[in-house]
Protein backbone atom coordinates (compact mmCIF):
# COMPACT_ATOMS: atom_id res chain seq x y z
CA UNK A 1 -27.47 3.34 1.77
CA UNK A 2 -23.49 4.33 1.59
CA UNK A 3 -21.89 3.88 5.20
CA UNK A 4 -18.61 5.30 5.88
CA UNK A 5 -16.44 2.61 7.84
CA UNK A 6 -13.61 4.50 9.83
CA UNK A 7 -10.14 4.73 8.07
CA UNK A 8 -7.05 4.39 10.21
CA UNK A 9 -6.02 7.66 7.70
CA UNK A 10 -8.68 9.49 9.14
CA UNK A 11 -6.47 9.86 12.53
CA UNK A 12 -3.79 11.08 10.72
CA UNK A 13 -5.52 13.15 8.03
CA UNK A 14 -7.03 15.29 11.76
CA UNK A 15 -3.67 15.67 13.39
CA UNK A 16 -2.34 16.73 9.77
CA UNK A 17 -5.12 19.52 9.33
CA UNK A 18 -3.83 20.88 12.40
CA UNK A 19 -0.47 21.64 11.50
CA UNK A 20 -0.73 22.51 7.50
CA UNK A 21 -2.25 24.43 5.46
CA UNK A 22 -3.40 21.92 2.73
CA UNK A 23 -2.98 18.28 2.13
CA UNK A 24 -2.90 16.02 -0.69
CA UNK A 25 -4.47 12.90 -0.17
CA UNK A 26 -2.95 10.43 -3.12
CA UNK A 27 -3.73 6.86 -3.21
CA UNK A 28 -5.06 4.29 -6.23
CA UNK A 29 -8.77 4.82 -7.81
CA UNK A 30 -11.42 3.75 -5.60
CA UNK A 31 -9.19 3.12 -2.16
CA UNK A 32 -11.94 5.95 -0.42
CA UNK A 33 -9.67 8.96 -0.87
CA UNK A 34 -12.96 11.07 -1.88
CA UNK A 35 -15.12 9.73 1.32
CA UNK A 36 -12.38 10.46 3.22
CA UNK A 37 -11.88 13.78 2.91
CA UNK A 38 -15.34 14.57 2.44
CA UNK A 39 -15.53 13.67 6.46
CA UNK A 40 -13.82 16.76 7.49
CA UNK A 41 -15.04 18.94 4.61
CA UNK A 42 -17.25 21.55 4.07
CA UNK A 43 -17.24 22.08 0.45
CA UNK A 44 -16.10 20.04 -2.76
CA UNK A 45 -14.83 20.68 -6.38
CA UNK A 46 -15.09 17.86 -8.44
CA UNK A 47 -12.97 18.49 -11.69
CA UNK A 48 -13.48 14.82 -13.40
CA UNK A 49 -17.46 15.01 -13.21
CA UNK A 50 -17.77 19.25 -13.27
CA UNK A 51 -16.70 20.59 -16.59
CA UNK A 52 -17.53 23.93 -15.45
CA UNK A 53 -14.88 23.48 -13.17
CA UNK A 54 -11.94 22.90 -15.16
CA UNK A 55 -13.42 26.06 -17.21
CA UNK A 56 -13.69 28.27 -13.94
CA UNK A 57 -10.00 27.52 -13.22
CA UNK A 58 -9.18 29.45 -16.35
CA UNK A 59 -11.36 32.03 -16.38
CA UNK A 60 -11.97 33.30 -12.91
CA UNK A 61 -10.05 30.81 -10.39
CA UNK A 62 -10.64 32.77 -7.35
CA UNK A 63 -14.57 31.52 -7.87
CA UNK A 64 -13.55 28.01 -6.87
CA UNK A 65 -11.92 29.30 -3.47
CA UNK A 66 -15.26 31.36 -2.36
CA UNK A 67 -16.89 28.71 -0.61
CA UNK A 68 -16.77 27.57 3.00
CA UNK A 69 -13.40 25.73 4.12
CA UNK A 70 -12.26 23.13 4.03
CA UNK A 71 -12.72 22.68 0.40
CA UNK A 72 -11.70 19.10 -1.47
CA UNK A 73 -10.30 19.52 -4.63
CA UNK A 74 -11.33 15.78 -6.09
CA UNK A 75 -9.22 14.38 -8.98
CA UNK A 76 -7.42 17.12 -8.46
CA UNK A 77 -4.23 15.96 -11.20
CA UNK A 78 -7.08 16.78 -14.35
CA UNK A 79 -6.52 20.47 -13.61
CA UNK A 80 -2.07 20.46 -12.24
CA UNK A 81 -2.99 24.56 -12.24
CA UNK A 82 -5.34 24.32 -9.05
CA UNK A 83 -2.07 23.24 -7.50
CA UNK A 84 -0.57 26.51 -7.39
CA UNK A 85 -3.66 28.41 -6.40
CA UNK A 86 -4.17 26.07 -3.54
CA UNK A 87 -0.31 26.77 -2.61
CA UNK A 88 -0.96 30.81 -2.98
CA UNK A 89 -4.02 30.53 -0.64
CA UNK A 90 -2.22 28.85 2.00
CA UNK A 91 0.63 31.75 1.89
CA UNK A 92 -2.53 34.49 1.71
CA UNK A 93 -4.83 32.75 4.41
CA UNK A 94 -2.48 31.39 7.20
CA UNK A 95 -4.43 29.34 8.51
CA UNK A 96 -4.35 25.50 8.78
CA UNK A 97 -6.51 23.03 7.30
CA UNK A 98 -7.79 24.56 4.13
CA UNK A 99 -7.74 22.63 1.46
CA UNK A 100 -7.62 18.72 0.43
CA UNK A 101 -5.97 17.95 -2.96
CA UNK A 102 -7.24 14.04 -3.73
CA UNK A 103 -6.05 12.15 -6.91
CA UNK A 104 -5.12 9.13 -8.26
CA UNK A 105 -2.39 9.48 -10.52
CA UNK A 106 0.38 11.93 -10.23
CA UNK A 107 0.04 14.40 -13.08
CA UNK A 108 2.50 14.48 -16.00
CA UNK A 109 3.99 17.84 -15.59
CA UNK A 110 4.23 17.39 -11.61
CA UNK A 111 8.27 17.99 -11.84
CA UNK A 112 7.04 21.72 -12.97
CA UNK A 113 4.95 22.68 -10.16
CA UNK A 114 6.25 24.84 -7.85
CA UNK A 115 7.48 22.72 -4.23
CA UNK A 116 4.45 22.28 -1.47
CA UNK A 117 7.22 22.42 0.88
CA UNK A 118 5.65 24.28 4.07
CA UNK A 119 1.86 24.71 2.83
CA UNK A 120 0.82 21.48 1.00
CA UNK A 121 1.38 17.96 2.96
CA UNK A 122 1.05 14.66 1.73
CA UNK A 123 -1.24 11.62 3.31
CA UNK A 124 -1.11 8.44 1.27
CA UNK A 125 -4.05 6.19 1.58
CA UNK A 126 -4.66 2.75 0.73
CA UNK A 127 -7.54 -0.18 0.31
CA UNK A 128 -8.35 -1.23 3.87
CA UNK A 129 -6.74 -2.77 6.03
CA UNK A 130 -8.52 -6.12 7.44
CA UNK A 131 -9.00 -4.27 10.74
CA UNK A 132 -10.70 -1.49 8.71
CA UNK A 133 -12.85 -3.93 6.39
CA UNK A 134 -13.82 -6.01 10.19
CA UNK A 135 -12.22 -8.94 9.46
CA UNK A 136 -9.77 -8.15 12.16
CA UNK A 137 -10.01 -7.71 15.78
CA UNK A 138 -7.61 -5.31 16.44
CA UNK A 139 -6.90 -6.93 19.73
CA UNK A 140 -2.79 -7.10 18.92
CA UNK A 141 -1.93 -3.02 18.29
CA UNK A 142 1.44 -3.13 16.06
CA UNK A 143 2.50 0.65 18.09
CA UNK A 144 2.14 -1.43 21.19
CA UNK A 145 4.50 -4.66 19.95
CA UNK A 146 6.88 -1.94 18.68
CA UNK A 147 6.71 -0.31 21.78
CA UNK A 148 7.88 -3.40 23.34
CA UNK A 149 5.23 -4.49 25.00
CA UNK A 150 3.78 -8.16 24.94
CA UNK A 151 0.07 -8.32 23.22
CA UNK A 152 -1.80 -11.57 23.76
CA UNK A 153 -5.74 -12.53 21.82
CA UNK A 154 -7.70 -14.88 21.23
CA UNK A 155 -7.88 -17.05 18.54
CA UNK A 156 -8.26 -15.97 15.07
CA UNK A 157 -11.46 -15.28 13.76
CA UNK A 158 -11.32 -16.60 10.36
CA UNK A 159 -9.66 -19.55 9.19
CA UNK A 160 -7.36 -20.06 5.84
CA UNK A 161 -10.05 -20.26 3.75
CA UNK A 162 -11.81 -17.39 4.78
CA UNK A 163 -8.64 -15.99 4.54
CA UNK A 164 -7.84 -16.75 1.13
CA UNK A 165 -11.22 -15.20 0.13
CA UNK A 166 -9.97 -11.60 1.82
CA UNK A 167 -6.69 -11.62 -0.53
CA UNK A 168 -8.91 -12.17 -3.39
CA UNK A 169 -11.65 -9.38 -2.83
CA UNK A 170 -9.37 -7.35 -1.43
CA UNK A 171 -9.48 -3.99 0.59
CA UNK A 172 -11.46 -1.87 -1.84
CA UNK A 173 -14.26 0.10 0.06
CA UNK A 174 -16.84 -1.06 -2.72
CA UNK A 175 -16.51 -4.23 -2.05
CA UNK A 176 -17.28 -4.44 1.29
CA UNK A 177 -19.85 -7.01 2.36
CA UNK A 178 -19.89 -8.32 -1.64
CA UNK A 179 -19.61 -12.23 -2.82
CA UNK A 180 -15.97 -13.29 -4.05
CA UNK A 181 -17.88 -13.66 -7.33
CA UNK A 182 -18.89 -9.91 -7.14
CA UNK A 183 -15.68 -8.92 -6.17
CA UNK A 184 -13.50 -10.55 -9.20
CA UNK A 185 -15.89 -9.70 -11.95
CA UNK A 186 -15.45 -5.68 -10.16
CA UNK A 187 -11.53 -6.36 -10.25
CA UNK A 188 -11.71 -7.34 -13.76
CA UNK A 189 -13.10 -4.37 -14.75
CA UNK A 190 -11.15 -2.08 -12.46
CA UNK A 191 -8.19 -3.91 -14.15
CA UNK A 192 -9.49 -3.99 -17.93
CA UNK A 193 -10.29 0.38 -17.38
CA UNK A 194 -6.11 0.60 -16.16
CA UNK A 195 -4.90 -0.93 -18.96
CA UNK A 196 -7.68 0.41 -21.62
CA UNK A 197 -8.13 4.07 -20.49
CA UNK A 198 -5.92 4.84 -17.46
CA UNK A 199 -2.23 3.99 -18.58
CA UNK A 200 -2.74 5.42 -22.27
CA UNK A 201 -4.17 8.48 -21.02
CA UNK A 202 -1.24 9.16 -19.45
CA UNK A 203 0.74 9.98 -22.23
CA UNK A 204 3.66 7.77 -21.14
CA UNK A 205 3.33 4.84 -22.96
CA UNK A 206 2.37 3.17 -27.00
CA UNK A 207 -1.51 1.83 -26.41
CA UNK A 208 -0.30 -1.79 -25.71
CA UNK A 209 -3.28 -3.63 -23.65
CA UNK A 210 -2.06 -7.22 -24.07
CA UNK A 211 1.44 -6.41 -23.05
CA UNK A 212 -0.02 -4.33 -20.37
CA UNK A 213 -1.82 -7.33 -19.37
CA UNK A 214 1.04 -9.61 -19.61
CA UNK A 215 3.01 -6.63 -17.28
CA UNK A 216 -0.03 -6.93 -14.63
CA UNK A 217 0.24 -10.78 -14.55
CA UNK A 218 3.84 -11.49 -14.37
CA UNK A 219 3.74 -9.29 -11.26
CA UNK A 220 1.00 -11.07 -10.23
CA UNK A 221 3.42 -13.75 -10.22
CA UNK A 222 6.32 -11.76 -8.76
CA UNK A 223 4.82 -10.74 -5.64
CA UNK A 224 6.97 -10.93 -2.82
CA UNK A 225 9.74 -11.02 -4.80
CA UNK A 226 12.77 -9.57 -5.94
CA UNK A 227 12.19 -9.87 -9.90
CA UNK A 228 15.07 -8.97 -11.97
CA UNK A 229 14.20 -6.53 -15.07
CA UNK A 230 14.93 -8.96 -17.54
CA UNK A 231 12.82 -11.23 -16.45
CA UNK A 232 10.03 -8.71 -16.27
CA UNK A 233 10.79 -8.15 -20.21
CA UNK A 234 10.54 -11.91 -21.30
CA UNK A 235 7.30 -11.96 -19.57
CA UNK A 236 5.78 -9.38 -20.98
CA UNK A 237 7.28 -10.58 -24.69
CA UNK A 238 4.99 -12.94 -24.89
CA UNK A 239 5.05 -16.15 -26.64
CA UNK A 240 7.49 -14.29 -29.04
CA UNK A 241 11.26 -15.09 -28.33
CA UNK A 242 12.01 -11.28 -28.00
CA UNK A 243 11.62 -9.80 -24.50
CA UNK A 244 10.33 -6.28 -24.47
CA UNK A 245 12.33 -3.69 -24.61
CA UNK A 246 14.40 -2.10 -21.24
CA UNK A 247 12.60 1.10 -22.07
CA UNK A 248 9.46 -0.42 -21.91
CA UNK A 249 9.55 -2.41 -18.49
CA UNK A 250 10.38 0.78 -17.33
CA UNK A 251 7.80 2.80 -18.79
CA UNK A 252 4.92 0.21 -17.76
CA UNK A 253 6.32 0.11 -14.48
CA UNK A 254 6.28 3.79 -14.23
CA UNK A 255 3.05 4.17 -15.39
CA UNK A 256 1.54 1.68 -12.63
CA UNK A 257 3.84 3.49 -9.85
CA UNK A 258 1.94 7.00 -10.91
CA UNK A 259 -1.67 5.18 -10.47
CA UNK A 260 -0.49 4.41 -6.93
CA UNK A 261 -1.00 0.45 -8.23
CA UNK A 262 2.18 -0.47 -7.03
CA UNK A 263 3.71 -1.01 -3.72
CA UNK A 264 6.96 -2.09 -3.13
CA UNK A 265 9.06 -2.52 -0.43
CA UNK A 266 12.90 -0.74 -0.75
CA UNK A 267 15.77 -3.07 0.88
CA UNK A 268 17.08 -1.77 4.59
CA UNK A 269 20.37 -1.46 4.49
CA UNK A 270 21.11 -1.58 8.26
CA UNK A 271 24.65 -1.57 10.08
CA UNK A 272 25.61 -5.86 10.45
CA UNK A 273 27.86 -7.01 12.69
CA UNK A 274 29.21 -8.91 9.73
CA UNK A 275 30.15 -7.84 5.85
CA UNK A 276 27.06 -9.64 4.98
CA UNK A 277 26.31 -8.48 1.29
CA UNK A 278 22.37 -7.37 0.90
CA UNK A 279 20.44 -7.16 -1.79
CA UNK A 280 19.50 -3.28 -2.91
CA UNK A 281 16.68 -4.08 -5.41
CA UNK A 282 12.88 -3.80 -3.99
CA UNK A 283 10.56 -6.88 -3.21
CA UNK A 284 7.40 -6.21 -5.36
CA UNK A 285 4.24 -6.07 -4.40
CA UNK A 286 0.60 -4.56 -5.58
CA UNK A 287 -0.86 -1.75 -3.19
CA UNK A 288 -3.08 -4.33 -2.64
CA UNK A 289 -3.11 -8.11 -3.06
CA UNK A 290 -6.75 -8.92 -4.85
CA UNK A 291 -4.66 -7.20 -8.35
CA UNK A 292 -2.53 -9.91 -8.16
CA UNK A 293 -4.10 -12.75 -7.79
CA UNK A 294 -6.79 -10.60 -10.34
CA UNK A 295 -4.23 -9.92 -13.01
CA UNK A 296 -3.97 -13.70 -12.83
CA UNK A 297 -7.86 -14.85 -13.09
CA UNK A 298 -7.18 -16.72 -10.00
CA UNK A 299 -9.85 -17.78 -7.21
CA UNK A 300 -9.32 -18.63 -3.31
CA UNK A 301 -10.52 -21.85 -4.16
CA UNK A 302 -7.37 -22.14 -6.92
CA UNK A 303 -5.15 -20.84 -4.11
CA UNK A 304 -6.04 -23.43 -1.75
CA UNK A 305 -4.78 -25.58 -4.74
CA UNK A 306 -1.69 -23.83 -4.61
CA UNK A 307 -0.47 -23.37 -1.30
CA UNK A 308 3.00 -22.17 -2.10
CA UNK A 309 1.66 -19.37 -4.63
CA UNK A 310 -0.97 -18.57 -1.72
CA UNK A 311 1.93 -17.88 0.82
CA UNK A 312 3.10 -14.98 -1.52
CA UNK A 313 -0.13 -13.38 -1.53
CA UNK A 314 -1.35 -13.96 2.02
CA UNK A 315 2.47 -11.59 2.89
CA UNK A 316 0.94 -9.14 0.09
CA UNK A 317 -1.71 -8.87 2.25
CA UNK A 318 0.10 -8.55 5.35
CA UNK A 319 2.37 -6.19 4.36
CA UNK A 320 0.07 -3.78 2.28
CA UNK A 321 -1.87 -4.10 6.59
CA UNK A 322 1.75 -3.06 8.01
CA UNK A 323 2.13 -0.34 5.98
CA UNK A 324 -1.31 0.88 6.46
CA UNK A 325 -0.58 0.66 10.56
CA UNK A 326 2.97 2.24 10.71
CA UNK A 327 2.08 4.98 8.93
CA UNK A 328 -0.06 6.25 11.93
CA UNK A 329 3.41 6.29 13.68
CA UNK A 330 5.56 7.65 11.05
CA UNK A 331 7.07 4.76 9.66
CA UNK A 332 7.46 2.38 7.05
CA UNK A 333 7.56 -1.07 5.57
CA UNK A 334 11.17 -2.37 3.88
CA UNK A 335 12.35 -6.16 3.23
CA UNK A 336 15.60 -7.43 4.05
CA UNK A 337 17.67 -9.94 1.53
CA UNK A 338 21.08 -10.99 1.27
CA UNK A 339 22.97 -10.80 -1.85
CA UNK A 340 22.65 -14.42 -2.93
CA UNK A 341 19.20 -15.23 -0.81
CA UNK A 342 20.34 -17.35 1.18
CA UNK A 343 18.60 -15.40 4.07
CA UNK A 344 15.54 -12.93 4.22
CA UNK A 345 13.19 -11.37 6.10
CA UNK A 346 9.62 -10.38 4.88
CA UNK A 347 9.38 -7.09 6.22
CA UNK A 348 10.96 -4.58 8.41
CA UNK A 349 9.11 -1.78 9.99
CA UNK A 350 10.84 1.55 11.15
CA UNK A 351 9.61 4.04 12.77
CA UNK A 352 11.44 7.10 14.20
CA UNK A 353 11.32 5.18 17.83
CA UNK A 354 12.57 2.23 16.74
CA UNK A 355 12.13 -1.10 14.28
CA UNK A 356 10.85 -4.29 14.14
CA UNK A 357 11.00 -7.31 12.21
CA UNK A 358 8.40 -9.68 11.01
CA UNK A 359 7.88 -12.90 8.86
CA UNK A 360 4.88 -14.03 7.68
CA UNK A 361 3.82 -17.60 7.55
CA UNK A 362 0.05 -18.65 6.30
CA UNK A 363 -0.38 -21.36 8.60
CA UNK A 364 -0.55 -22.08 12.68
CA UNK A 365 1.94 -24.89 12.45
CA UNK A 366 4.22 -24.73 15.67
CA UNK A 367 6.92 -26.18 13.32
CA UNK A 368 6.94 -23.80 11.01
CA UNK A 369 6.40 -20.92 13.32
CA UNK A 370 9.53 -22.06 15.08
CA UNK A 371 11.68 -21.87 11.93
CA UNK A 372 10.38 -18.49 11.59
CA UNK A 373 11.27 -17.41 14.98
CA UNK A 374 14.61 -18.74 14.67
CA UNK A 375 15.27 -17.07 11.56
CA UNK A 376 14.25 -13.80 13.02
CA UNK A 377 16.38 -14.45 16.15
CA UNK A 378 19.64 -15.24 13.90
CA UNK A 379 18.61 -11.93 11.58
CA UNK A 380 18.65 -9.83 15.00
CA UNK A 381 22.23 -11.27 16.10
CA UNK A 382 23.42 -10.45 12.91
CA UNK A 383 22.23 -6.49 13.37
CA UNK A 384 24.63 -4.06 15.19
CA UNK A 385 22.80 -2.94 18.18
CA UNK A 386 25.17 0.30 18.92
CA UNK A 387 24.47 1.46 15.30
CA UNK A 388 21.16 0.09 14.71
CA UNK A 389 19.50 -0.59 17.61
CA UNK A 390 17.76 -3.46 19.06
CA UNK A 391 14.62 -4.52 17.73
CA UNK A 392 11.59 -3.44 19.74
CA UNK A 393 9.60 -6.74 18.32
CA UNK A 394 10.54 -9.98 16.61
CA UNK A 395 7.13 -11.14 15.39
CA UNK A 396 5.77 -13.96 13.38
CA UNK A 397 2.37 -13.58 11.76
CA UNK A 398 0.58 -16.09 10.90
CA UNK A 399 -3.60 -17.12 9.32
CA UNK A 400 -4.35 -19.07 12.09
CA UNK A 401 -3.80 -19.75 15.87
CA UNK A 402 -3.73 -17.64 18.89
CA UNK A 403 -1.24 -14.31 20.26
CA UNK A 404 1.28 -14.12 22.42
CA UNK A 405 5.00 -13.82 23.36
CA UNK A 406 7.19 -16.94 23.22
CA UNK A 407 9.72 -17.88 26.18
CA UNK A 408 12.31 -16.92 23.20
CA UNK A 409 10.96 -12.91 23.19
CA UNK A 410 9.32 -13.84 19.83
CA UNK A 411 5.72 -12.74 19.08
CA UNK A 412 2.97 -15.12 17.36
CA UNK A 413 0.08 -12.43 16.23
CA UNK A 414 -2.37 -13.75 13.96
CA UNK A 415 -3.50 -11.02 10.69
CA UNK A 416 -6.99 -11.05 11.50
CA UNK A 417 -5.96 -10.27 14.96
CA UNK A 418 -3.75 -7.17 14.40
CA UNK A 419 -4.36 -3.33 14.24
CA UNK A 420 -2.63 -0.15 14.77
């Protein structure tokens, strides 16, 4: 029997019916937009499994909105015309909380609907979170480090391994409780119906699946990364000597950014104390790490093979959980680089009250966790406080270990012990 497991969106999908009048929940196939929004409504309009309601919306469109409120409108992008009803409505009605708009793929002609601005809000969702999925304690609350104050747990409950295993089934709700085997063979398909049906039917792009594939796999091995274009286009050339084309990278990345597949983290430009030159091109990363290391065919048992590869997606994992977090707060997820990489920092989280700044290390090594917390004391000196601001945390996360504050101000917060 189906049993919903709490979504940190739900908390902000409840404040959000309170102040507008309809909201579109957008997020990649099968992340539990649907569920979701089915917790707080009443009725439901299903336009990829109800032909009569495509139909309806042409013929008599006012039938759809005579039911009790809130009403989901599911897969909502197969019928872009609801999206102006729904906004009419919400100027008619004045009322909060109407209507939910869910979809995974932003719609071709979306530059020619009329603005939301006002009436129709946006929520973006994502797989789970570990805390969601219970392979996190929740003990550590990111508001609280960025808040300032110190957070302290117990040891982590998993160990690399285990770990390993989470990247590669990943966050998706109908996986939960299912075998790594279960979970890659699902992935494969998931992954096989993008490139077969999903991409094409967008209109966007030449039917291509092997170069799609070839796309999915070099960013597979991207993640984390700042990948230039060009090396994108020799990848997904093949074995041929000619790299695709600049207008193709582009399109293929497009098309994966549309179907919410794609997650990547813009550069912060902050205010340095220095003229240190930064890098302005985002680090790359899947909404969710199992479509990496699934666009590559590869196990937890070959990433314990390949501990350096593994590092990559274990920050995939930890950044797609920071994201998922901050949003509660308002904020979001960046990376910091300079110019020439001789410096970084995985990932910066802003919120309106402040920042923070966190590397990610998969391991409970003290020597390695020290590096990290130097590097993320030298990256705060190098910040202008008066234009900037201080950091509220400077936080190292690692796979194993226990939490707490170091006598340097640095936090050590294992994954699988953080939460919102």
């Amino acid at each position: 029997m189906f049993r919903y497991l709490p979504r940190v969106a739900d908390r902000e999908l409840k404040t959000r019916m309170s102040t507008i009048g309809a909201i579109l929940i957008d997020g990649p196939k099968g992340c539990g937009k649907t569920e979701t929004a089915m917790q707080v409504a009443r009725s439901s309009i299903w336009f990829d499994t109800d032909p009569n309601a495509a139909a309806m919306l042409s013929l008599n469109p006012e039938e759809l909105f005579n039911r009790e409120l809130p009403i989901v409108f599911d897969e909502w992008q197969r019928a872009p015309e609801i999206w102006d009803h729904v906004r009419r409505h919400v100027d008619d009605l004045q009322r909060k909380g109407l209507y939910l708009l869910t979809g995974s793929a932003t719609p071709a002609g979306a530059r020619e609907l009329h603005s939301g601005a006002g009436r129709i809000g946006t929520l973006h969702m994502r797989p789970m979170s570990l805390f969601e999925s219970g392979h996190s304690t929740g003990e550590v609350s990111l508001a609280a480090l960025l808040r300032g104050e110190t957070q302290r747990a117990s040891r982590s409950p998993l160990g690399v391994a285990e770990l390993l295993e989470r990247i590669v089934v990943g966050g998706w709700p109908a996986l939960v409780g299912e075998t790594e085997s279960t979970a890659r063979a699902w992935l494969a398909d998931y992954l096989d119906q993008i490139v077969e049906v999903d991409i094409p039917s967008l209109g966007t792009t030449r039917r291509a699946p092997a170069r799609l594939r070839r796309t999915l796999a070099s960013l597979g091995r991207s993640v984390g990364q700042s990948v230039k274009m060009s090396a994108l286009a020799a990848d997904i050339g093949g074995d041929t000597d000619r790299p695709a084309a600049k207008e193709t990278v582009t399109a293929y990345l497009d098309a994966l950014d549309r179907l919410k597949l794609t997650d990547n983290s813009a550069s912060w430009q902050p205010h340095m104390r220095s003229r240190t030159r930064l890098r302005e091109s985002p680090v790359r990363y899947f909404v969710d790490p199992s479509l990496g290391t699934a666009a590559l065919r590869i196990s937890s048992k070959g990433l314990l093979q390949d501990l350096e590869a593994a590092g990559f997606h274990f920050e995939a994992m930890a950044v797609r959980d920071l994201r998922i977090y901050s949003q509660l707060m308002g904020g979001s997820v960046y990376s910091w680089r300079e110019a020439h990489g001789r410096k970084e920092v995985d990932a910066v989280v802003e919120t309106p009250d402040g920042w923070g700044a966190f590397e990610v290390k998969l391991t409970g090594d003290p020597r390695i966790i020290d590096g990290a917390a130097a590097n993320l004391l030298a990256f705060a000196d190098e910040i202008d406080p008066k234009r900037t601001g201080a950091p509220a945390a400077l936080v190292v996360i690692t796979a194993t270990g226990a939490a707490g504050r170091r006598p340097d101000g640095v936090h050590v917060v294992p994954l699988t012990t953080l939460g919102p």
